[in-house]
Protein backbone atom coordinates (compact mmCIF):
# COMPACT_ATOMS: atom_id res chain seq x y z
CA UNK A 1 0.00 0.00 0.00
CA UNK A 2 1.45 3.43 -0.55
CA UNK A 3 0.37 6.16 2.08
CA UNK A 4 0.76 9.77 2.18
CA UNK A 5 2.35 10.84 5.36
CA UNK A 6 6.09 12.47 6.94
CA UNK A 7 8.39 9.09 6.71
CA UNK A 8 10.42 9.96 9.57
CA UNK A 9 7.77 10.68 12.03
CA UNK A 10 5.41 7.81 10.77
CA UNK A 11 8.55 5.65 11.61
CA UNK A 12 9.12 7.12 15.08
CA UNK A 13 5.04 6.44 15.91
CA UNK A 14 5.26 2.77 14.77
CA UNK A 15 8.75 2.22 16.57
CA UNK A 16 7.22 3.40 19.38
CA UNK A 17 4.44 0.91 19.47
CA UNK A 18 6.99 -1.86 18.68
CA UNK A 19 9.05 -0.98 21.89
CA UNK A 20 5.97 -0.70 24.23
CA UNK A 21 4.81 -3.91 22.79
CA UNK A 22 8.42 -5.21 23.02
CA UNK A 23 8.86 -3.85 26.47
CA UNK A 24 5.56 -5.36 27.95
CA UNK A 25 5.21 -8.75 26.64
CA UNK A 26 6.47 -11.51 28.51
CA UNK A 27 7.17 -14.73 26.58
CA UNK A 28 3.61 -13.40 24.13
CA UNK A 29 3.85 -12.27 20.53
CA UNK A 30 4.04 -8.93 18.98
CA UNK A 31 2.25 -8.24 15.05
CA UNK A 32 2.30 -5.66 13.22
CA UNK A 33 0.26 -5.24 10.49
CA UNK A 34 -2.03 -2.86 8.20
CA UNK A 35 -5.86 -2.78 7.25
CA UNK A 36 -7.41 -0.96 4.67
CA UNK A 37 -10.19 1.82 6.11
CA UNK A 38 -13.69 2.42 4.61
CA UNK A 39 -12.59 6.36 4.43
CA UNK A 40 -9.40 5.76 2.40
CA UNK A 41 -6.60 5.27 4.61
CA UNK A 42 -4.44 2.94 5.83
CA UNK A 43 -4.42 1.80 9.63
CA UNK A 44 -0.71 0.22 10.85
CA UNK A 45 -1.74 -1.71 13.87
CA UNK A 46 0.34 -3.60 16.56
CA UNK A 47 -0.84 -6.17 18.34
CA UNK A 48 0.76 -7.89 21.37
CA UNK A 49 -0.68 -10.52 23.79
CA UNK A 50 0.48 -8.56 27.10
CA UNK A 51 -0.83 -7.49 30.46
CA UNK A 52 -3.15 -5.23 28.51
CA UNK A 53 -4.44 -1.88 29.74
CA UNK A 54 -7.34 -1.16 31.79
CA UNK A 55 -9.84 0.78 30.12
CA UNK A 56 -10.12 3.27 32.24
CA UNK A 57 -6.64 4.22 32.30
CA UNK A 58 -6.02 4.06 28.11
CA UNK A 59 -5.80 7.96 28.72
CA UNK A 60 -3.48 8.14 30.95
CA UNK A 61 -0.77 6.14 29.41
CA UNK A 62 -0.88 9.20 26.79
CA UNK A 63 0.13 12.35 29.58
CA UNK A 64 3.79 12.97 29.94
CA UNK A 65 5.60 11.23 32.66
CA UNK A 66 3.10 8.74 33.20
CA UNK A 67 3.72 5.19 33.56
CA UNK A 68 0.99 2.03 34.58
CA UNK A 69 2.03 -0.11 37.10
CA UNK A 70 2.58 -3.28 34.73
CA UNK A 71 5.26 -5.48 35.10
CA UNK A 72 7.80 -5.51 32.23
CA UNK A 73 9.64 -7.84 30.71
CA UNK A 74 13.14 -9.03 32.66
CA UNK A 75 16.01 -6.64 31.89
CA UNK A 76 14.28 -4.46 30.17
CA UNK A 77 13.72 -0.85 31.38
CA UNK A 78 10.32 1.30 31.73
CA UNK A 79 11.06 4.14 30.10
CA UNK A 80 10.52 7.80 31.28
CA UNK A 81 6.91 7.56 30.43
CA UNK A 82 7.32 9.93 27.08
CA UNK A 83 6.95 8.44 24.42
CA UNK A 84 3.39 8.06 24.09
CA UNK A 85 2.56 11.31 24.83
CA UNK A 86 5.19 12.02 22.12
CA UNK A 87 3.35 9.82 19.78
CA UNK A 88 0.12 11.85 20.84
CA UNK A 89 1.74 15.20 19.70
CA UNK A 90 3.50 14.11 16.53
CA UNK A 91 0.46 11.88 15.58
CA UNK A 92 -1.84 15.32 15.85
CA UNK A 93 0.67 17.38 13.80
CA UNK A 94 0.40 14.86 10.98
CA UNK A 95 -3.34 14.69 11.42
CA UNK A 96 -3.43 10.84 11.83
CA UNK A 97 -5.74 9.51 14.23
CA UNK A 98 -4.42 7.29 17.20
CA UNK A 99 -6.39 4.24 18.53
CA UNK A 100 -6.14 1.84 21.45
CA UNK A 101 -8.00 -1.31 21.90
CA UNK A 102 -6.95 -3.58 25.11
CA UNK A 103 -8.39 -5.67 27.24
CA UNK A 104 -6.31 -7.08 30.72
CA UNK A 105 -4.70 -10.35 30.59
CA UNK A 106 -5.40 -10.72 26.79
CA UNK A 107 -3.63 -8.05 25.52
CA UNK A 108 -3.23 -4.84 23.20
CA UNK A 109 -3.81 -3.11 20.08
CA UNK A 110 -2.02 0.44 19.33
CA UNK A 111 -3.01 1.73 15.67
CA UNK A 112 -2.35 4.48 14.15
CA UNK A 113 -4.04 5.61 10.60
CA UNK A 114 -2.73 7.35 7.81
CA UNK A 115 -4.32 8.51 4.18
CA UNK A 116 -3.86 6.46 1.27
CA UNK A 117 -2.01 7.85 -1.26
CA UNK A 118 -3.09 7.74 -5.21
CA UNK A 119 0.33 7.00 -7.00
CA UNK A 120 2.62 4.87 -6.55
CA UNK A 121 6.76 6.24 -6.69
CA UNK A 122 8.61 5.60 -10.14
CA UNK A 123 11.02 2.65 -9.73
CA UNK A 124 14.43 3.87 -11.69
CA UNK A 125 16.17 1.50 -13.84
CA UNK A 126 18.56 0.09 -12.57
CA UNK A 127 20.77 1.66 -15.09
CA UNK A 128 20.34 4.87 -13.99
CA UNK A 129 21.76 6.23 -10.42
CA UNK A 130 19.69 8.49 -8.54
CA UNK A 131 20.80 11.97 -8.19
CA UNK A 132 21.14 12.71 -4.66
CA UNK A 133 19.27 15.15 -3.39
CA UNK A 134 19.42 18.45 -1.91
CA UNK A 135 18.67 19.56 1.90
CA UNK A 136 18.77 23.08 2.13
CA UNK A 137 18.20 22.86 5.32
CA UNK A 138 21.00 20.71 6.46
CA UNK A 139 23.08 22.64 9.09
CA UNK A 140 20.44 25.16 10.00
CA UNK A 141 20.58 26.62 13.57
CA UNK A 142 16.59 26.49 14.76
CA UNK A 143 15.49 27.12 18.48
CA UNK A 144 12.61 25.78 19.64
CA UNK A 145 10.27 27.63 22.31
CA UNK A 146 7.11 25.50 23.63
CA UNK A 147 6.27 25.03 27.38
CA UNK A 148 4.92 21.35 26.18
CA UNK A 149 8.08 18.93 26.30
CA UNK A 150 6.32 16.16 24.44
CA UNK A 151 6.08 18.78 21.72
CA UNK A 152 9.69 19.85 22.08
CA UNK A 153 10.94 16.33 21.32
CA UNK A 154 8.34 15.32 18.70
CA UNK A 155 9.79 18.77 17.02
CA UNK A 156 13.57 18.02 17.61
CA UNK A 157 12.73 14.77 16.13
CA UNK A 158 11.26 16.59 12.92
CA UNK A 159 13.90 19.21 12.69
CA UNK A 160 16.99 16.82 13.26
CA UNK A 161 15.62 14.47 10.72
CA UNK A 162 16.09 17.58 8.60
CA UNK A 163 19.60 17.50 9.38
CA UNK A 164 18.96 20.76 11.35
CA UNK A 165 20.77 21.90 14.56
CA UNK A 166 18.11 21.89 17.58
CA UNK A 167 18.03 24.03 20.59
CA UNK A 168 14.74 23.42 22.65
CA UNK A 169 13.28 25.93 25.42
CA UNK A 170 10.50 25.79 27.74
CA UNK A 171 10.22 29.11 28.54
CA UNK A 172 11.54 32.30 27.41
CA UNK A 173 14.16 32.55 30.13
CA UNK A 174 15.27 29.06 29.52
CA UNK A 175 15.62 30.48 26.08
CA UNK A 176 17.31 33.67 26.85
CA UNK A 177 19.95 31.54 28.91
CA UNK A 178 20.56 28.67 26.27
CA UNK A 179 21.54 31.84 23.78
CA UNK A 180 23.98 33.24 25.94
CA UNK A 181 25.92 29.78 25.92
CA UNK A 182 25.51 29.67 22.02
CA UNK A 183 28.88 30.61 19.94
CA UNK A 184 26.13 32.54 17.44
CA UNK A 185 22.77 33.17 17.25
CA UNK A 186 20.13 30.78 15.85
CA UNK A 187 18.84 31.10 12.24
CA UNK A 188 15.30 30.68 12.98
CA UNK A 189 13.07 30.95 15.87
CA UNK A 190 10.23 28.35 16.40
CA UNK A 191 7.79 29.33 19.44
CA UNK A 192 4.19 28.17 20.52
CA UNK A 193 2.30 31.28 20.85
CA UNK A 194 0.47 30.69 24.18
CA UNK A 195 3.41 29.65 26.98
CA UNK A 196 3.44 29.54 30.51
CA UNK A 197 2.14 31.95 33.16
CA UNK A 198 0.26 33.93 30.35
CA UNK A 199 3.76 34.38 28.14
CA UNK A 200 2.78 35.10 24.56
CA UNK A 201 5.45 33.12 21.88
CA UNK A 202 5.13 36.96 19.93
CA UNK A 203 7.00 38.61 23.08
CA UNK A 204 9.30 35.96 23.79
CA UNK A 205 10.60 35.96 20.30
CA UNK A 206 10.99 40.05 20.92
CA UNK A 207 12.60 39.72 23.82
CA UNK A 208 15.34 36.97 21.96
CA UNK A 209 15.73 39.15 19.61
CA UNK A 210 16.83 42.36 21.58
CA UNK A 211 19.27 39.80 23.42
CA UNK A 212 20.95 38.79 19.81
CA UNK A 213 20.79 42.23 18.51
CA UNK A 214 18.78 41.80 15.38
CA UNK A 215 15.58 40.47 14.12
CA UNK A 216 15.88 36.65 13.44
CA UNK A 217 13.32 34.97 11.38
CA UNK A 218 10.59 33.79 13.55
CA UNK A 219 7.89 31.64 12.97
CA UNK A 220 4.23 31.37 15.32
CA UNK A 221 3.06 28.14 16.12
CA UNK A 222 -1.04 28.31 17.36
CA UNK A 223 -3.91 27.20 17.31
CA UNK A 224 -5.46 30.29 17.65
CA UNK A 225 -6.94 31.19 13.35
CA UNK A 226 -8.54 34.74 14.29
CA UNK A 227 -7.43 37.77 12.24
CA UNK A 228 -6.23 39.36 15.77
CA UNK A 229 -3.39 36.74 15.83
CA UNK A 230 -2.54 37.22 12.63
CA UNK A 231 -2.08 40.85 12.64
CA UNK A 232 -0.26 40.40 15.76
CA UNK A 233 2.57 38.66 14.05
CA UNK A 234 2.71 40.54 10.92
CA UNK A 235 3.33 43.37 13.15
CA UNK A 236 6.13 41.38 15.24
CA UNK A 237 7.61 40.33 11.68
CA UNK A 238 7.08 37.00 12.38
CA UNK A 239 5.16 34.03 10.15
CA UNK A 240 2.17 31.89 11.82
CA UNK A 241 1.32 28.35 10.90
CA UNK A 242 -1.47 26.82 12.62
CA UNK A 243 -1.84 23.68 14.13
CA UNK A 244 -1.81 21.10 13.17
CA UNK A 245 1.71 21.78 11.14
CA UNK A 246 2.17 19.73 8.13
CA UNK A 247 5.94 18.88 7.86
CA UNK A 248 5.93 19.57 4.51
CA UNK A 249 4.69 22.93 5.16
CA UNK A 250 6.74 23.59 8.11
CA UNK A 251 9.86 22.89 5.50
CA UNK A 252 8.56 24.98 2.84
CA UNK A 253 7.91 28.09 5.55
CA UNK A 254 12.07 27.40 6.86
CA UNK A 255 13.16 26.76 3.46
CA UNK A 256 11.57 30.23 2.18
CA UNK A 257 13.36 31.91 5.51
CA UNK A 258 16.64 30.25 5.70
CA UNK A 259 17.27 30.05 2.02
């Protein structure tokens, strides 16, 4: 089947399912495997034959730093209890809708569906070598501002699959300190527009801009689609893309203010 989604990230959702699965089975079975979907997508499930998950407690395994009390296989460590709750962030950035089926003592199903795509990619003769191709983002300097850290890592894991050089903040302050350690300023500034303790992303990026000395290419993550916002930022000089991001528009948006 051929699906339309970010590789990378669609990778880092189903290895995550394989090392929960991996991690929580003892002496069971783990399968992966895909179904088609009456609405045109594709749905990459993984099943295991674990512990299983209590039903009322499938949403918890999704908040940060949040762990069941299941026993785990020998030798094999918990975890940190982030990487669902990264799974939740990245899979709601690529629009692709994550499900959960378990029942205790029999087991689990994590899924995770994606669109179908309509074409299948050219196969190249043999003959031919492919031209390699070119990152023009490879070796940019981006700092990342979100008071979310599940949304911090699910966006490292985007930008350093892009070959880009990640900084990561939680708050402007943490920001403000991390560029006073840095040999040069970023390139780009990525910030969430609604932070902590009523901190507005639009300030923040201000505020690392006076410490740098000049006005760094900035663009506003948000939810937020009312023409308030948006006049906001045009008047902070700063870009807005609204969640969820598309990766491929995220790229085109750094691309046009890096290149």
């Amino acid at each position: 089947a051929v699906v339309r989604s970010d590789m990378r990230l669609l990778r880092r959702i189903v290895q995550n399912f394989l090392s929960n699965a991996l991690r929580y089975v003892q002496g069971g079975r783990v399968v992966v495997g895909c179904r088609r979907t009456g609405d045109g997508g594709i749905r990459i499930e993984v099943w295991d034959n674990g512990p299983g998950i209590p039903r009322d407690k499938i949403a918890e395994i999704f908040q940060e730093f949040r762990r069941l009390d299941t026993p785990v296989t020998k030798g094999r460590d918990r975890g940190m209890g982030l990487g669902l709750a990264i799974v939740d962030r990245v899979a709601r950035m690529l629009d692709h809708p994550i499900t959960v089926r378990s029942e205790p003592g029999k087991g689990s199903v994590f899924a995770v569906t994606v669109p179908r795509g309509t074409e299948r990619r050219a196969v190249r003769p043999a003959s031919i070598a492919a031209r390699p191709m070119t990152n023009r983002l490879a070796g940019t300097s981006v700092l990342v501002l979100d008071n979310e850290p599940a949304v911090v890592a699910g966006m490292e894991a985007l930008l350093r699959g892009w070959a880009c050089d990640v900084v990561s903040a939680t708050s402007g302050d943490e920001a403000l300190a991390l560029l006073s350690g840095m040999p040069q300023p970023p390139d780009l500034l990525i910030a969430d527009y609604h932070l902590d303790d009523g901190a507005l992303g639009v300030n923040e990026v201000a505020r690392l801009r006076a410490a740098c000395g000049r006005i760094l290419p900035a663009v506003i993550v948000t939810a937020n689609r009312t023409p308030e916002l948006a006049d906001e930022a045009k008047a902070a000089g700063c870009l807005v893309l609204n969640k969820p991001v598309k990766p491929a528009q995220l790229r085109a948006v750094m691309s046009g203010l890096v290149g």
